[in-house]
PDB file of N, CA and C in Angstrom:
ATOM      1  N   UNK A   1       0.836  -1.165   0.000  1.00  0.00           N
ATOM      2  CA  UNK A   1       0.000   0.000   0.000  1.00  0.00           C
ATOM      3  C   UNK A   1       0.883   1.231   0.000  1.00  0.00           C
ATOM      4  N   UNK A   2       0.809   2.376  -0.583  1.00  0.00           N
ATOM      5  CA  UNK A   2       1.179   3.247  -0.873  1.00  0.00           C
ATOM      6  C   UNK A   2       0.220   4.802  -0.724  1.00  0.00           C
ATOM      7  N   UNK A   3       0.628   5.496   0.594  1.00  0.00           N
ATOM      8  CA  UNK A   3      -0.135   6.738   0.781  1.00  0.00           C
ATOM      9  C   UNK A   3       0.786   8.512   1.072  1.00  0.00           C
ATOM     10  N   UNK A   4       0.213   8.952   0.027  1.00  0.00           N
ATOM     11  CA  UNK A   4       0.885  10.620   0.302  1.00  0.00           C
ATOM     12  C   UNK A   4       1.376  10.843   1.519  1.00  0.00           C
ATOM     13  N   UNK A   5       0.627  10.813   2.505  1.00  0.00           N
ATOM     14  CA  UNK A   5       1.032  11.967   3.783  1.00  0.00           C
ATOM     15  C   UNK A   5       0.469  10.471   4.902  1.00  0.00           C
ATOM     16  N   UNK A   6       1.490  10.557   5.639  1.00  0.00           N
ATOM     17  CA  UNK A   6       1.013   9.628   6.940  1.00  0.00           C
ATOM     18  C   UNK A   6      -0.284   9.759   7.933  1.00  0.00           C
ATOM     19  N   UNK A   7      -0.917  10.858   7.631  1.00  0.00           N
ATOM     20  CA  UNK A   7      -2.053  10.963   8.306  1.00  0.00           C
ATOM     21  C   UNK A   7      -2.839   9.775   7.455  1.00  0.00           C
ATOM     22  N   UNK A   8      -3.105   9.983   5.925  1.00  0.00           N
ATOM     23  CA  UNK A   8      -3.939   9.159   5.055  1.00  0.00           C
ATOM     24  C   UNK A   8      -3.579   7.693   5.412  1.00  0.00           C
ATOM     25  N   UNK A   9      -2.158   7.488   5.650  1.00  0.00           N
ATOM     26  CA  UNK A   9      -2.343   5.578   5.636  1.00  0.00           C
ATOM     27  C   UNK A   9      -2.704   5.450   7.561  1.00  0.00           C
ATOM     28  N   UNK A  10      -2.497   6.515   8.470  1.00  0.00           N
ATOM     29  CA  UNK A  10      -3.221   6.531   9.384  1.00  0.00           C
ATOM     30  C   UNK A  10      -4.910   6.208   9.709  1.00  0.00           C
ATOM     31  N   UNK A  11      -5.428   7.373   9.210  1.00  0.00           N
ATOM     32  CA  UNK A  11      -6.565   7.245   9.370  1.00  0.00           C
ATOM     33  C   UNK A  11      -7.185   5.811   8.269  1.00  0.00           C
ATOM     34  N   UNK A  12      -6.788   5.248   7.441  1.00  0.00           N
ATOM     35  CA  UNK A  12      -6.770   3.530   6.453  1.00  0.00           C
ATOM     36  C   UNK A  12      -6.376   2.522   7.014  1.00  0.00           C
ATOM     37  N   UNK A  13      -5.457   3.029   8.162  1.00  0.00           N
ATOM     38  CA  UNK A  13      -5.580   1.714   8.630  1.00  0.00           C
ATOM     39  C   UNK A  13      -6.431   1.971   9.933  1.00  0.00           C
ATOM     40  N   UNK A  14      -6.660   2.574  10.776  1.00  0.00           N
ATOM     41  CA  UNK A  14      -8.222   2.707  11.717  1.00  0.00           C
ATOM     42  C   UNK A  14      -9.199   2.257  11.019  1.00  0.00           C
ATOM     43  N   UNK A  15      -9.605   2.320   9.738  1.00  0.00           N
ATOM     44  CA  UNK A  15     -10.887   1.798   9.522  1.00  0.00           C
ATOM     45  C   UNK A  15     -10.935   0.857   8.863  1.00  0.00           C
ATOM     46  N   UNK A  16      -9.468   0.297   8.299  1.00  0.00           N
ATOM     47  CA  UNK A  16      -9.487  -1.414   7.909  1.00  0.00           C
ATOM     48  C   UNK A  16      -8.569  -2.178   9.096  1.00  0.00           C
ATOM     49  N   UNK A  17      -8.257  -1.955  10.162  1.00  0.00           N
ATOM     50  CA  UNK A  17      -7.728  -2.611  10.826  1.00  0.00           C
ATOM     51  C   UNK A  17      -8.087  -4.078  10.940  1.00  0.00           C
ATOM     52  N   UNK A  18      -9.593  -4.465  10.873  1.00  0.00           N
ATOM     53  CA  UNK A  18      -9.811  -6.262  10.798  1.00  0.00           C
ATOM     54  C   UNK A  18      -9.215  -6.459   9.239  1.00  0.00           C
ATOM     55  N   UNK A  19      -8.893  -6.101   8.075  1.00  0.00           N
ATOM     56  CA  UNK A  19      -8.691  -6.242   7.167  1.00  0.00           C
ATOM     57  C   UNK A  19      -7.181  -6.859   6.959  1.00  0.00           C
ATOM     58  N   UNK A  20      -6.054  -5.763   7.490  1.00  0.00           N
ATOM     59  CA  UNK A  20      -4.725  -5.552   7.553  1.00  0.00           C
ATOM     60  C   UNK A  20      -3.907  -6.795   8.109  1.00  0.00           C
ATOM     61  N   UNK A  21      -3.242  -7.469   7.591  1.00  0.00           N
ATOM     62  CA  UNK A  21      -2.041  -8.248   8.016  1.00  0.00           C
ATOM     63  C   UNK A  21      -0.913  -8.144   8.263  1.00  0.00           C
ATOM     64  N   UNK A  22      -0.929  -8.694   9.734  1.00  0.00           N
ATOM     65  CA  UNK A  22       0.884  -7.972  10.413  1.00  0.00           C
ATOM     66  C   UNK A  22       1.921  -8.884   9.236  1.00  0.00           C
ATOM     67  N   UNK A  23       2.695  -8.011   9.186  1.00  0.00           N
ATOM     68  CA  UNK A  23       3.824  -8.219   8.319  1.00  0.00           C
ATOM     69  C   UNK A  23       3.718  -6.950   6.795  1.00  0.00           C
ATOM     70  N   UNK A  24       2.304  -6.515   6.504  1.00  0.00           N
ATOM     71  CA  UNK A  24       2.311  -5.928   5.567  1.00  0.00           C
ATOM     72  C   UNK A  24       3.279  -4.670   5.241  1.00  0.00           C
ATOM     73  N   UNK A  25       3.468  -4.254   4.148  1.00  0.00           N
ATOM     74  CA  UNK A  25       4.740  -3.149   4.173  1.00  0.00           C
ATOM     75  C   UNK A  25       3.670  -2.079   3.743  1.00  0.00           C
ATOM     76  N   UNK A  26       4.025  -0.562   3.967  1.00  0.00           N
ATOM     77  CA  UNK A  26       2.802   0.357   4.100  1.00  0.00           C
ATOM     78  C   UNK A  26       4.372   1.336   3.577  1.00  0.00           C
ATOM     79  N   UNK A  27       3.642   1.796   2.599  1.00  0.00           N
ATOM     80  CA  UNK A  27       4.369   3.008   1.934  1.00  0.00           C
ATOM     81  C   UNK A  27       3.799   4.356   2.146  1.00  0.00           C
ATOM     82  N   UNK A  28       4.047   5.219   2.999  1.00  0.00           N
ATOM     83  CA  UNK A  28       3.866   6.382   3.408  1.00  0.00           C
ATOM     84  C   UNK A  28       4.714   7.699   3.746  1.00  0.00           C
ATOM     85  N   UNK A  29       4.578   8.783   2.962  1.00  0.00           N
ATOM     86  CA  UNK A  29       5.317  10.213   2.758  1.00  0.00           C
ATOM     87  C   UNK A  29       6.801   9.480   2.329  1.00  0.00           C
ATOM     88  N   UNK A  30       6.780   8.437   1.676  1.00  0.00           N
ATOM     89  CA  UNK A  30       8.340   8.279   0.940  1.00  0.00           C
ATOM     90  C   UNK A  30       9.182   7.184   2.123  1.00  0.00           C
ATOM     91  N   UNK A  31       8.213   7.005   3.045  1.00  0.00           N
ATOM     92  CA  UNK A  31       9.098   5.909   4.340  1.00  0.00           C
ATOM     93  C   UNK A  31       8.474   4.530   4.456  1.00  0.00           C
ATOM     94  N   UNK A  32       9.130   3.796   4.399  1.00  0.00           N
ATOM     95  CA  UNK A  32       8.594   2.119   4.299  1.00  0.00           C
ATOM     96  C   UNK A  32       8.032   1.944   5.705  1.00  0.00           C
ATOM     97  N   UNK A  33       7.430   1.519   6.178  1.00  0.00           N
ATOM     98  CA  UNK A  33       6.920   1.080   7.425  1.00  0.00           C
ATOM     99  C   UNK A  33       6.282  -0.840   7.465  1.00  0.00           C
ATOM    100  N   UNK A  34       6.455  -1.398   8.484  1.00  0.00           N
ATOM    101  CA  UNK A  34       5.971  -2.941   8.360  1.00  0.00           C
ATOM    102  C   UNK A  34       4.764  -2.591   9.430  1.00  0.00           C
ATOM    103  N   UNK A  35       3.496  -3.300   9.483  1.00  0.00           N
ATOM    104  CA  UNK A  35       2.573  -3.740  10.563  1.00  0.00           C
ATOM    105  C   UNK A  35       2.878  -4.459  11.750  1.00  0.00           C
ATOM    106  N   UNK A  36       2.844  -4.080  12.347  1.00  0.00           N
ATOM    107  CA  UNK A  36       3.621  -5.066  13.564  1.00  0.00           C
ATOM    108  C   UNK A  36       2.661  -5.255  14.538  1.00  0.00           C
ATOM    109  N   UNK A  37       1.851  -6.292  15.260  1.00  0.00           N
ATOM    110  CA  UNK A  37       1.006  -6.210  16.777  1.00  0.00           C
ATOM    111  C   UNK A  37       1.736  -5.956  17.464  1.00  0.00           C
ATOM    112  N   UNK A  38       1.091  -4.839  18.307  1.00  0.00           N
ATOM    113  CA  UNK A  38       1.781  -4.626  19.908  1.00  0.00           C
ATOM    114  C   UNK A  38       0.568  -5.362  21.065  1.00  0.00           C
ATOM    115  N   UNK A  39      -0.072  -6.291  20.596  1.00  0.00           N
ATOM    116  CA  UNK A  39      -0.584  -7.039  21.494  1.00  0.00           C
ATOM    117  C   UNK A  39      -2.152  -6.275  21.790  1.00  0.00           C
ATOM    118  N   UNK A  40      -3.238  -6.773  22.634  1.00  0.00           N
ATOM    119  CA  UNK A  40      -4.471  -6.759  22.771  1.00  0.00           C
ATOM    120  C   UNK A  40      -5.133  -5.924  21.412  1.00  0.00           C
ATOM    121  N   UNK A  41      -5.032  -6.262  20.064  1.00  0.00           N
ATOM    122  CA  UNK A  41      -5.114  -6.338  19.464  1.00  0.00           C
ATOM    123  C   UNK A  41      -5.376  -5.004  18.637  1.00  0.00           C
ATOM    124  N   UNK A  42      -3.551  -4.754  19.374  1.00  0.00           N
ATOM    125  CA  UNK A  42      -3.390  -2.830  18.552  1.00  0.00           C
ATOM    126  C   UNK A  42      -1.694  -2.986  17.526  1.00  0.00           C
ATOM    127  N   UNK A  43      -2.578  -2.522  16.395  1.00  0.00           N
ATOM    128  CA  UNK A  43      -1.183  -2.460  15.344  1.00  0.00           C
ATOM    129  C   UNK A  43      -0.654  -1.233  15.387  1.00  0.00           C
ATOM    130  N   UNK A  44       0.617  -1.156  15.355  1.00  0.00           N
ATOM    131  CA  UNK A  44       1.987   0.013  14.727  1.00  0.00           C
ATOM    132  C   UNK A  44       2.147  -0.108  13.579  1.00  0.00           C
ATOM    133  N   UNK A  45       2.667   0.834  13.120  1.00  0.00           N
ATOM    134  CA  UNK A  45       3.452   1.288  11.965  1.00  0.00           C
ATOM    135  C   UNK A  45       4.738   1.453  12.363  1.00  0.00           C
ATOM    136  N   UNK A  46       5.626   0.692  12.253  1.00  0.00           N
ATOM    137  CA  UNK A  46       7.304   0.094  12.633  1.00  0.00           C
ATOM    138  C   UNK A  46       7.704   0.875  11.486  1.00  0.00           C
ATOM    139  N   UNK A  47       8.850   1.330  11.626  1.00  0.00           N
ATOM    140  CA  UNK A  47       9.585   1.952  10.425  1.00  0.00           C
ATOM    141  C   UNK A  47      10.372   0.790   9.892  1.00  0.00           C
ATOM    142  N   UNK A  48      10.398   0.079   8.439  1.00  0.00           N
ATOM    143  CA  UNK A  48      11.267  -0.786   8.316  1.00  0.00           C
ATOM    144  C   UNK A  48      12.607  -1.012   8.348  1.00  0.00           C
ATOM    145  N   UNK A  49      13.366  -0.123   8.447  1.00  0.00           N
ATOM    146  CA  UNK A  49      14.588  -0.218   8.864  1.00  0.00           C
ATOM    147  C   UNK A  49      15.141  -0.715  10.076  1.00  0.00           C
ATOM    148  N   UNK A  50      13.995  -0.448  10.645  1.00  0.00           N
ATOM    149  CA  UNK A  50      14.106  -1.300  12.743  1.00  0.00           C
ATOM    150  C   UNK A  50      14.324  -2.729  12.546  1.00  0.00           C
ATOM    151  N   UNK A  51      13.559  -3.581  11.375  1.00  0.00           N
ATOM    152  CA  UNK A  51      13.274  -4.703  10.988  1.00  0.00           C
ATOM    153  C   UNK A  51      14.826  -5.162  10.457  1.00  0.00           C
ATOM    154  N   UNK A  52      16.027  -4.594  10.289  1.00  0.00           N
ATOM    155  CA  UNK A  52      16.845  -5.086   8.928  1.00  0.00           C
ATOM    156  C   UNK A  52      18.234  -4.834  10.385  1.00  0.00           C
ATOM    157  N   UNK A  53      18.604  -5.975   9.696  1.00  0.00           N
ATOM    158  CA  UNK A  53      19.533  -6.508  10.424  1.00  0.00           C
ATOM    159  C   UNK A  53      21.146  -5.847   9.879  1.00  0.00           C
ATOM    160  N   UNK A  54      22.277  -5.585  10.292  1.00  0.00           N
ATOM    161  CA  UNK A  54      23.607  -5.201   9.259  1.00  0.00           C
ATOM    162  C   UNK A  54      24.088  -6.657   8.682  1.00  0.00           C
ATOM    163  N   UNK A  55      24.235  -7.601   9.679  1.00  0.00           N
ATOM    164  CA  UNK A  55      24.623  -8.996   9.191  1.00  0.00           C
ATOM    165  C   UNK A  55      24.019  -9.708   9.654  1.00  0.00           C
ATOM    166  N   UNK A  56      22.853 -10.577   8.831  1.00  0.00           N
ATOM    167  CA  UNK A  56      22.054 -11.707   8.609  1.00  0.00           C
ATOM    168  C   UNK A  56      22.349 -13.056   8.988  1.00  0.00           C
ATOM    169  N   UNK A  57      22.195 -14.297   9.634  1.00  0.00           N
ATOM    170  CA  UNK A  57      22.824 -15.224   9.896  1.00  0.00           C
ATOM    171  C   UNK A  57      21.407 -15.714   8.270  1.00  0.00           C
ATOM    172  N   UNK A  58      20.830 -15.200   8.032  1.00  0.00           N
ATOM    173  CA  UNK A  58      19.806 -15.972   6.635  1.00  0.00           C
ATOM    174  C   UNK A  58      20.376 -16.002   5.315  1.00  0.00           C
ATOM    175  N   UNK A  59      20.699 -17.096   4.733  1.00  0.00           N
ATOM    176  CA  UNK A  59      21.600 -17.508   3.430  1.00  0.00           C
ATOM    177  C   UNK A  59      20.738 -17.758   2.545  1.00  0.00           C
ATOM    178  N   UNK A  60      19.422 -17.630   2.609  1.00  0.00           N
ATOM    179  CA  UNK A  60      18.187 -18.238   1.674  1.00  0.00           C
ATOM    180  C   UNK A  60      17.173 -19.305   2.033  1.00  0.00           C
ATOM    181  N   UNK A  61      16.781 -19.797   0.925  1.00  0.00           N
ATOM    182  CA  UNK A  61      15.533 -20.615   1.280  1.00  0.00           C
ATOM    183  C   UNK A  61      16.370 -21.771   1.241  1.00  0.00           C
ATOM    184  N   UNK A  62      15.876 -22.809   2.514  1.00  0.00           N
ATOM    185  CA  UNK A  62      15.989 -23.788   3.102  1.00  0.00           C
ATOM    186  C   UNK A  62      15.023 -25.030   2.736  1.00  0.00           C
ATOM    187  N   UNK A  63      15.329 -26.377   2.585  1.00  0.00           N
ATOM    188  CA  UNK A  63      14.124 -27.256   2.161  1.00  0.00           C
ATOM    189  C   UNK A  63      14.576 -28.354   2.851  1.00  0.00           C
ATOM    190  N   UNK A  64      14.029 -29.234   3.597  1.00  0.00           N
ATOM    191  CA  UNK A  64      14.345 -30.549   4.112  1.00  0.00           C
ATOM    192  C   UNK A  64      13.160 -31.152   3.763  1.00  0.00           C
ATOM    193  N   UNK A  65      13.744 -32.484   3.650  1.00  0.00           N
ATOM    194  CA  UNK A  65      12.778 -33.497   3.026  1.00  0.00           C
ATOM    195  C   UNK A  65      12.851 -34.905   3.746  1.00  0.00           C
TER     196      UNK A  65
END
């Protein structure tokens, strides 16, 4: 999702909040943000950069069989 000014993906996600899935990425005033629960069933807007690690112990997709 992608919104001008952070008030707009503000007030979009108040009124789709049963809609919205944590993990989603929310594009707002030019800043990436992820959905995140903070529990009794209230979402943030996390800035994604909080999310990103400098060095990854993740090498890719994994498959056992």
């Amino acid at each position: 999702m992608e919104f001008n000014a952070m008030e707009d993906a503000i007030d979009w996600l108040k009124r789709h909040r049963q809609e919205i899935l944590v993990g989603t990425i929310v594009t707002a005033a030019g800043a990436a943000f992820i959905v995140v629960s903070a529990g009794a069933g209230m979402l943030v807007l996390a800035p994604l950069v909080f999310m990103a690690e400098a060095e990854s112990p993740w090498t890719g997709a994994m498959c056992e069989g």
